[in-house]
Protein backbone atom coordinates (compact mmCIF):
# COMPACT_ATOMS: atom_id res chain seq x y z
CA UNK A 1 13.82 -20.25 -26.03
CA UNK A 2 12.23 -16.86 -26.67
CA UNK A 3 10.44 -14.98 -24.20
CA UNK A 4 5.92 -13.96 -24.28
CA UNK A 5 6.35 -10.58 -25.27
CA UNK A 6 2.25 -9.98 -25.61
CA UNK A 7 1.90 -11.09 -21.90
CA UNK A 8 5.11 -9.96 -20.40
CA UNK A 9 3.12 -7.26 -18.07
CA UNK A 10 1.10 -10.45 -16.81
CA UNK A 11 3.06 -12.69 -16.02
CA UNK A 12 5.56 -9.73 -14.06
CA UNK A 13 2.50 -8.62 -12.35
CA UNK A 14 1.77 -12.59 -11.23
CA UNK A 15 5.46 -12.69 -9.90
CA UNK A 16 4.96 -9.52 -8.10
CA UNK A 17 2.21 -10.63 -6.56
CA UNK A 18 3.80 -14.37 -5.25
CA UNK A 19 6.47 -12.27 -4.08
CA UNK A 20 4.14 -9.48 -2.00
CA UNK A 21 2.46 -12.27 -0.84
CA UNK A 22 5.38 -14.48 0.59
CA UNK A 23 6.71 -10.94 2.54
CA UNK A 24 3.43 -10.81 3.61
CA UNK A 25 3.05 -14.09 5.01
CA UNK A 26 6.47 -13.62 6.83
CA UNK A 27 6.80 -10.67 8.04
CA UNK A 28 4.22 -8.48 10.04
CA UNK A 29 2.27 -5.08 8.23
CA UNK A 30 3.65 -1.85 10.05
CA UNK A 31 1.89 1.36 10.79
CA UNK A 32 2.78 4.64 11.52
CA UNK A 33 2.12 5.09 15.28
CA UNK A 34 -0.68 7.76 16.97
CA UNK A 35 2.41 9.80 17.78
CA UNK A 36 3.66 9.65 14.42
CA UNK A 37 0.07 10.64 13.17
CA UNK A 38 -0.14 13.67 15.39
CA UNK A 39 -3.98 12.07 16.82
CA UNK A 40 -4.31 14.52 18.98
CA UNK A 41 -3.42 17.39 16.92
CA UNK A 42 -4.61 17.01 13.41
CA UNK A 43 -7.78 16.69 12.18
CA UNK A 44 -8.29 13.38 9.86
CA UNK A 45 -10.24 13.90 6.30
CA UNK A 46 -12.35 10.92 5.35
CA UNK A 47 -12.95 10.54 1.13
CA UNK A 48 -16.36 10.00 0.51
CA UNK A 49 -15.16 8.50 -3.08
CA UNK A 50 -11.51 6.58 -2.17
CA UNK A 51 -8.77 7.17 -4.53
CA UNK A 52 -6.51 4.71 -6.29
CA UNK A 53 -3.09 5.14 -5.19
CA UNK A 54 -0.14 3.56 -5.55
CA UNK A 55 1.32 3.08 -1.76
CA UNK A 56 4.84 1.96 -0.10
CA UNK A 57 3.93 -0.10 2.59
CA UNK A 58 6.30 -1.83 4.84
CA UNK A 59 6.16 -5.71 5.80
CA UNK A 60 9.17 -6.05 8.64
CA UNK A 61 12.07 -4.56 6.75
CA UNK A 62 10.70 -4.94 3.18
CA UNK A 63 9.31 -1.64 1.26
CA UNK A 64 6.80 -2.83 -1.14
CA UNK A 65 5.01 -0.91 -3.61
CA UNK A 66 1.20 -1.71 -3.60
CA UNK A 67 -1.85 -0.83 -5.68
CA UNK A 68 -4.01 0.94 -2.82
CA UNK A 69 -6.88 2.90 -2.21
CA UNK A 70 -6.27 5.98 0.03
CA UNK A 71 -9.26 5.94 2.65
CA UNK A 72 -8.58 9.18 5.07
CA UNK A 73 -5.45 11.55 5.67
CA UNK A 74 -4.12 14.65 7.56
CA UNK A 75 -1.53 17.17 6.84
CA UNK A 76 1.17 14.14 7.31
CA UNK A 77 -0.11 10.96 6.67
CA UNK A 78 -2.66 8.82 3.94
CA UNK A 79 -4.40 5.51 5.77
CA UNK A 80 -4.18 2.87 2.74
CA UNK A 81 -6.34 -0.24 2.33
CA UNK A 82 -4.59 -3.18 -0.43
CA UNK A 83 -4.91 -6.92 -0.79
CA UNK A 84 -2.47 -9.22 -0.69
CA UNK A 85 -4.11 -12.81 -1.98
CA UNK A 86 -7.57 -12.77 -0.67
CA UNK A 87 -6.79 -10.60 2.30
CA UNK A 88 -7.81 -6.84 2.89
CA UNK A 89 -4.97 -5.02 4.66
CA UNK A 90 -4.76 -1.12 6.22
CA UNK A 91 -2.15 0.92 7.20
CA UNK A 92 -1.41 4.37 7.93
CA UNK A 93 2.30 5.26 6.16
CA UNK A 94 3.60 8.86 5.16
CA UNK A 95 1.79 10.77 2.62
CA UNK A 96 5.16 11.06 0.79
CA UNK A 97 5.11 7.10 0.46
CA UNK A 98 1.71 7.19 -1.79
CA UNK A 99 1.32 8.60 -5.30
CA UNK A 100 -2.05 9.18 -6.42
CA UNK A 101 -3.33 6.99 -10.19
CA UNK A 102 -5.68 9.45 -12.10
């Protein structure tokens, strides 16, 4: 049996997503800590226009690699927002961890 070659990218998209999604539901969405963040010490910029990003978010002791939006940062750290199903979810994770999409 050969393999869908025209919707290949679809249907490993669809798998990603069942799989990001059964993490999800296990395993709880962590977030860098106010300490972590530096609260107290560096100012936070908030984007008018939110960029597309794509983010590594951790669910319990699974990295996943998300399609994001980056809402606000500082020096350190982006705050992401992503879906998982029908479910908006935000998290603040290094600014290493996200790669802007132009």
């Amino acid at each position: 049996m050969g393999s869908n070659r025209r919707y290949a990218a679809y249907f490993d998209k669809q798998m990603d997503n069942r799989i990001l999604q059964s993490i999800a539901e296990e395993n709880p969405l962590q977030s860098l800590t106010p300490e972590e963040l530096r609260q107290d010490t560096l100012p936070i910029t908030r984007d008018p226009k939110p960029k597309p990003c794509k983010a590594w978010v951790r669910f319990g002791p699974h990295a996943m690699l998300v399609d994001a939006i980056v809402l606000v940062w500082n020096d350190i750290a982006c705050g992401v927002s992503f879906t998982v199903g029908e479910k908006e979810l935000r998290c603040w994770v290094w600014a290493n961890a996200v790669i802007l999409v132009t």
